[in-house]
C-alpha atoms as a PDB file:
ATOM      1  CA  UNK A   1     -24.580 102.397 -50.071  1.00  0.00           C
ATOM      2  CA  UNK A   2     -23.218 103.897 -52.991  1.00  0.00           C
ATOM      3  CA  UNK A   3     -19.725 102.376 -54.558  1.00  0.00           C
ATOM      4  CA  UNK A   4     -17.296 104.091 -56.768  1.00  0.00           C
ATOM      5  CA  UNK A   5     -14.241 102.459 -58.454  1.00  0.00           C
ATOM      6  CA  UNK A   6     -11.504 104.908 -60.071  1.00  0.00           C
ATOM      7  CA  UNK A   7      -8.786 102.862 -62.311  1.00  0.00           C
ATOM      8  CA  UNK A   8      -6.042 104.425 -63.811  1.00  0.00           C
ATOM      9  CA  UNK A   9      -2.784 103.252 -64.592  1.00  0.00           C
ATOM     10  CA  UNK A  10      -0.991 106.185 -63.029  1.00  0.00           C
ATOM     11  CA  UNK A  11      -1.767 104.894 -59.584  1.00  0.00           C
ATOM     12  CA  UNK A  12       0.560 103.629 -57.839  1.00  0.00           C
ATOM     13  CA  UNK A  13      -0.650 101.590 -54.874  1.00  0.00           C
ATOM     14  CA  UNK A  14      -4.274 100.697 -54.373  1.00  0.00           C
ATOM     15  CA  UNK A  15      -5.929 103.048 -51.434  1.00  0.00           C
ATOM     16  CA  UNK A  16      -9.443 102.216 -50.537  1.00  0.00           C
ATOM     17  CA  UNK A  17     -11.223 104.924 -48.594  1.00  0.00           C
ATOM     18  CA  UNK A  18     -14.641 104.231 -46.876  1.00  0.00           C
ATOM     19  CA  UNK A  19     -16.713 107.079 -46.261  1.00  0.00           C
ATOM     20  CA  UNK A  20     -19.566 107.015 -43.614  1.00  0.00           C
ATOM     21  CA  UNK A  21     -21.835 108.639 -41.019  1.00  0.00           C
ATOM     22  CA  UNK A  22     -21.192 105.722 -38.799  1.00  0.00           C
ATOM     23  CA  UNK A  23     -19.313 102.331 -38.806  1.00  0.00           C
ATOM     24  CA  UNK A  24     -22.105  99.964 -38.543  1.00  0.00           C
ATOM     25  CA  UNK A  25     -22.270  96.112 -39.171  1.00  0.00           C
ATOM     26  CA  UNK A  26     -21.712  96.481 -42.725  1.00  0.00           C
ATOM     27  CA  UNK A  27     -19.133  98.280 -42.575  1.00  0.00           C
ATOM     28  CA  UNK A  28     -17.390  96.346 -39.923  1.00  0.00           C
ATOM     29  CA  UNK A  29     -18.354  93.101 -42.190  1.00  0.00           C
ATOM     30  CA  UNK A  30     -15.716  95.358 -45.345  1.00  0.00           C
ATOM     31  CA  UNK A  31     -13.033  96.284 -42.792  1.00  0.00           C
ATOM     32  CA  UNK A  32     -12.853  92.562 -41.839  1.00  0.00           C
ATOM     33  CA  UNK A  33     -13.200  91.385 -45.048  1.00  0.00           C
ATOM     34  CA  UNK A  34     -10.375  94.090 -46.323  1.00  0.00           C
ATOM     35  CA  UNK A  35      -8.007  93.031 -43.305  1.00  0.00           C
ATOM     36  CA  UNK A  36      -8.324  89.221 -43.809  1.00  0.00           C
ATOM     37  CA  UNK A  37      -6.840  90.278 -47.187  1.00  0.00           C
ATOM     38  CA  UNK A  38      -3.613  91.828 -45.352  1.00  0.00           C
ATOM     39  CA  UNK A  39      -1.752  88.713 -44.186  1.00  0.00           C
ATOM     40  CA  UNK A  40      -1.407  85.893 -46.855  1.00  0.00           C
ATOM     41  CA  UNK A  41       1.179  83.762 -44.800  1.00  0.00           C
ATOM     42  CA  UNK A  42       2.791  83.860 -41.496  1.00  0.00           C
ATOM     43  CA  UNK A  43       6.844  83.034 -40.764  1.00  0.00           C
ATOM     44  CA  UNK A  44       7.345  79.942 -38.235  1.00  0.00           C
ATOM     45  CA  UNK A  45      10.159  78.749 -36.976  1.00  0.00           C
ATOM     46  CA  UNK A  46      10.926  74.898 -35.898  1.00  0.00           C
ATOM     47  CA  UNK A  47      14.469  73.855 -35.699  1.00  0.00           C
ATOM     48  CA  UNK A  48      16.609  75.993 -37.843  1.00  0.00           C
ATOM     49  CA  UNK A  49      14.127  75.287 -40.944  1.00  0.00           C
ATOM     50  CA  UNK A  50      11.701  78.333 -41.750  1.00  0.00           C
ATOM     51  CA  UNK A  51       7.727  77.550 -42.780  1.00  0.00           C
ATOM     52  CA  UNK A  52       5.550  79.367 -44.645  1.00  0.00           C
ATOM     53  CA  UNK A  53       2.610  78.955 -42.809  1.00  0.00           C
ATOM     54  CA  UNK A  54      -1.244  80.262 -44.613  1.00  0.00           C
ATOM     55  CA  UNK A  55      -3.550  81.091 -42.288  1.00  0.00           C
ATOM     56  CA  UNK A  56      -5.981  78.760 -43.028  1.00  0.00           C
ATOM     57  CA  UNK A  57      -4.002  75.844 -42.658  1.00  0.00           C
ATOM     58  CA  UNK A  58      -3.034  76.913 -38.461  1.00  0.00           C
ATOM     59  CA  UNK A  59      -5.135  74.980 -35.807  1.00  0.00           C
ATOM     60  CA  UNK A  60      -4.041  77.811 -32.971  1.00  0.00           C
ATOM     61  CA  UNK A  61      -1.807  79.756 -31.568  1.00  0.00           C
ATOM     62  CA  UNK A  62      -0.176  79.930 -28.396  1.00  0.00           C
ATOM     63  CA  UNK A  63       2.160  81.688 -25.784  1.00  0.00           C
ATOM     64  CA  UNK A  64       4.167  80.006 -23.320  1.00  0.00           C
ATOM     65  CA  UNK A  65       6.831  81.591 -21.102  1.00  0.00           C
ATOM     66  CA  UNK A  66       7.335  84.877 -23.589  1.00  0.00           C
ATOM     67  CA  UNK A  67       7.394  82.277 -26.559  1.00  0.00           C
ATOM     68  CA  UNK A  68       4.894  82.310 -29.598  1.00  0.00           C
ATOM     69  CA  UNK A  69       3.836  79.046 -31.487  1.00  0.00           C
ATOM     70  CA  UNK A  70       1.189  78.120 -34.472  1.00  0.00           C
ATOM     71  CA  UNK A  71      -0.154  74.594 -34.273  1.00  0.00           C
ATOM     72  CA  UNK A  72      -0.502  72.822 -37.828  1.00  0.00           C
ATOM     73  CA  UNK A  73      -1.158  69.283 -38.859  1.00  0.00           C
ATOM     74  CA  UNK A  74       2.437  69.269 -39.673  1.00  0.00           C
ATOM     75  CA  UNK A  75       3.402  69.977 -36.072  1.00  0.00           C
ATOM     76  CA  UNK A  76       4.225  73.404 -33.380  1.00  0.00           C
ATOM     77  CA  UNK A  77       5.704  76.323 -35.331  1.00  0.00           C
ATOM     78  CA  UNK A  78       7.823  79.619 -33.246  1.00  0.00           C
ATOM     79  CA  UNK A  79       6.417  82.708 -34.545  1.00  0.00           C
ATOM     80  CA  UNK A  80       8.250  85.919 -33.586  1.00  0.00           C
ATOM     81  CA  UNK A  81       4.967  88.244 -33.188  1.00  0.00           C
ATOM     82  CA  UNK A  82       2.802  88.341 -30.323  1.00  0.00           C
ATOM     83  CA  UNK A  83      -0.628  87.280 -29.616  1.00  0.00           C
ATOM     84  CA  UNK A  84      -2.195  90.939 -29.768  1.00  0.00           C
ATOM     85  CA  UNK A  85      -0.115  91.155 -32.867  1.00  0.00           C
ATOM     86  CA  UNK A  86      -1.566  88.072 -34.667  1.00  0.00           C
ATOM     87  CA  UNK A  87      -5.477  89.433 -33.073  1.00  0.00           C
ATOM     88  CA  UNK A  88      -4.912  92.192 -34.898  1.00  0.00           C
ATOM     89  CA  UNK A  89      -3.594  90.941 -38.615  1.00  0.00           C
ATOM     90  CA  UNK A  90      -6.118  87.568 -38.276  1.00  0.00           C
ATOM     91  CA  UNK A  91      -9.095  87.993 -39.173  1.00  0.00           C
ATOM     92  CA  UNK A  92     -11.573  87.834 -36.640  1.00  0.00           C
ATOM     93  CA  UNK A  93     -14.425  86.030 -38.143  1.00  0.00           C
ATOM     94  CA  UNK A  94     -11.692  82.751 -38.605  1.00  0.00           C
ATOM     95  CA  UNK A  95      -9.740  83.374 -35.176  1.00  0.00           C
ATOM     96  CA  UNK A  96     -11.178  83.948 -31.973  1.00  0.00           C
ATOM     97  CA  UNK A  97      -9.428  84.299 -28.560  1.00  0.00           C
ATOM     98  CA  UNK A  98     -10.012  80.958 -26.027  1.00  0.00           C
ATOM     99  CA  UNK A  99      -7.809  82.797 -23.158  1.00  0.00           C
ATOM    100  CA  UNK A 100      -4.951  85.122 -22.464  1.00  0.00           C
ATOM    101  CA  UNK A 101      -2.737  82.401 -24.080  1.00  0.00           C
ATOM    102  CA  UNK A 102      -4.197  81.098 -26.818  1.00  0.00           C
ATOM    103  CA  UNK A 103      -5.950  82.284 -30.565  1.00  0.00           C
ATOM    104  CA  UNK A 104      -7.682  79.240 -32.305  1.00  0.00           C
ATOM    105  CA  UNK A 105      -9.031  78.921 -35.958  1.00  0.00           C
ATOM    106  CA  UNK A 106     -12.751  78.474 -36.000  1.00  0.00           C
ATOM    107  CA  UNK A 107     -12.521  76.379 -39.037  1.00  0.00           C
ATOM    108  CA  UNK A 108     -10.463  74.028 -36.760  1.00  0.00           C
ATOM    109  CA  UNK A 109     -12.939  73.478 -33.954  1.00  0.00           C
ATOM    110  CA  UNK A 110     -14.882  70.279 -33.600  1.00  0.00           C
ATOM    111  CA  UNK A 111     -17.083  70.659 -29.995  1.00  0.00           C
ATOM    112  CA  UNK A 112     -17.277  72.185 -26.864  1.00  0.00           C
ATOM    113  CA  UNK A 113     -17.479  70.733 -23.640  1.00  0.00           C
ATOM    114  CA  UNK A 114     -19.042  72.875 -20.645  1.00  0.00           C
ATOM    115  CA  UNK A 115     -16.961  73.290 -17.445  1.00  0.00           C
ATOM    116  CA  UNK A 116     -18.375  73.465 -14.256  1.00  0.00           C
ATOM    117  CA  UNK A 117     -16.737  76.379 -13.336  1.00  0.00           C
ATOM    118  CA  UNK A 118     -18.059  78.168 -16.529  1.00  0.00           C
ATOM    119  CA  UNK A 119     -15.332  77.200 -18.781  1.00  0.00           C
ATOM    120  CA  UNK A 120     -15.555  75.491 -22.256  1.00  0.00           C
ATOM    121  CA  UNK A 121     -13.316  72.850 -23.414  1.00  0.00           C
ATOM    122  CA  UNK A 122     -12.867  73.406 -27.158  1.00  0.00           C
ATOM    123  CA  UNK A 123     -11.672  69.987 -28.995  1.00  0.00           C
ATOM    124  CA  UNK A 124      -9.789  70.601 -32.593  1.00  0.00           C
ATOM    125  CA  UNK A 125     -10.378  68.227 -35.289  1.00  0.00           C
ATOM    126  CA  UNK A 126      -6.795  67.094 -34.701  1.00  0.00           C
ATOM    127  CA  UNK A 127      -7.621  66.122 -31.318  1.00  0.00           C
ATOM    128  CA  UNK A 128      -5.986  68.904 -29.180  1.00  0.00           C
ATOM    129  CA  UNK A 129      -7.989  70.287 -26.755  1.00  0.00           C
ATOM    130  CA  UNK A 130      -8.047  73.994 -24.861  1.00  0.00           C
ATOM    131  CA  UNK A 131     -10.352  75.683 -22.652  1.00  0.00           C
ATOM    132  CA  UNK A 132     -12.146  79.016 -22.862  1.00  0.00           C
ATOM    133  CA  UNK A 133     -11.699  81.418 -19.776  1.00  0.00           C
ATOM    134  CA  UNK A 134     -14.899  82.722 -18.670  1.00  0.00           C
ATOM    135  CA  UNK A 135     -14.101  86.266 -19.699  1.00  0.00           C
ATOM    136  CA  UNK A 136     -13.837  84.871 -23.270  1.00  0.00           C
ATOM    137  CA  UNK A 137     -16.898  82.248 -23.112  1.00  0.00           C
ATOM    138  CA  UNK A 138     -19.290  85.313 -24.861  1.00  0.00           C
ATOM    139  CA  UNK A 139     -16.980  86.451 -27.535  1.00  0.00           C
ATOM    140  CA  UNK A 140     -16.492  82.746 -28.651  1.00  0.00           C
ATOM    141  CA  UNK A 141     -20.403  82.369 -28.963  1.00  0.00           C
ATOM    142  CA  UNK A 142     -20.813  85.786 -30.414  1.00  0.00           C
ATOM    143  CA  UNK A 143     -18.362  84.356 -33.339  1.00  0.00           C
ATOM    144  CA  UNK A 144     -20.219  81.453 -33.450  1.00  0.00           C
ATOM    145  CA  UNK A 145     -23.298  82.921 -33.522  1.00  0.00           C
ATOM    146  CA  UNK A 146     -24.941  80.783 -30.801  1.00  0.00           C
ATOM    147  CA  UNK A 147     -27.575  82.209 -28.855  1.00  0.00           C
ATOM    148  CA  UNK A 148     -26.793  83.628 -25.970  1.00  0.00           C
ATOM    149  CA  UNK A 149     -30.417  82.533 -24.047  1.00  0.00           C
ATOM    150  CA  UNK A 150     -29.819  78.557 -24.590  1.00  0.00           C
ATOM    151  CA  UNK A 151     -26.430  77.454 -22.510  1.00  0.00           C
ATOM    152  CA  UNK A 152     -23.462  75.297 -23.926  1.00  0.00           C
END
């Protein structure tokens, strides 16, 4: 992999360009890294007060009836955009998708619990608990890296 950097003071913005024959894991491992970079905070709402909320410091979020929320230590927190929205500025090696509903923070996550109708139940270090749909059990343990041969 060969890297070039260009300065010059005449630039205006910073553009990064990736140039490749394919977008393999290395690759995918920059974008990631380049997109995590994109959103530093996140607007939420609870009362009439508005919260600057990092990243880092959000448990999980959640939809309920057309409503948005981010879970902190310091409580629930309205957000106005959407799940897909907040899959697609997060970045994916910190937040993973549990279910249709909900986005949690890896970094949050104290243990599973298997189901017995293939579910997980993911407890948070702050004692909340959700459960993983079957559709996104594998995508949870791909982010976690756990093997896919031994079982939960």
């Amino acid at each position: 992999m060969k890297i070039s950097l260009d300065i010059d003071s005449d630039y205006e913005e910073t553009r990064v360009t990736i140039q490749c024959k394919e977008v393999d894991d290395s690759i995918k491992d920059i974008l990631d890294f380049l997109k995590g970079r994109e959103i530093e905070f996140i607007v939420g709402k609870n009362g009439e007060m508005q919260h600057i909320l990092k990243p880092a410091a959000i448990h999980c979020f959640y939809a309920s009836k057309d409503e948005v929320f981010a879970v902190t230590d310091d409580g629930e927190f309205k957000v106005r955009e959407k799940l897909y929205e907040l899959e697609q500025l997060l970045s994916p090696k910190q937040f993973v998708r549990l279910s249709k509903s909900v986005i949690a923070n890896l970094h949050e996550l104290s243990r599973f619990e298997a189901s017995f109708n293939g579910t997980l139940c993911v407890h948070f270090k702050s004692g909340k608990k959700e459960y993983v749909t079957r559709h996104y059990v594998s995508s949870i343990k791909a982010a976690l890296k756990i093997n896919r041969r031994k079982s939960l």
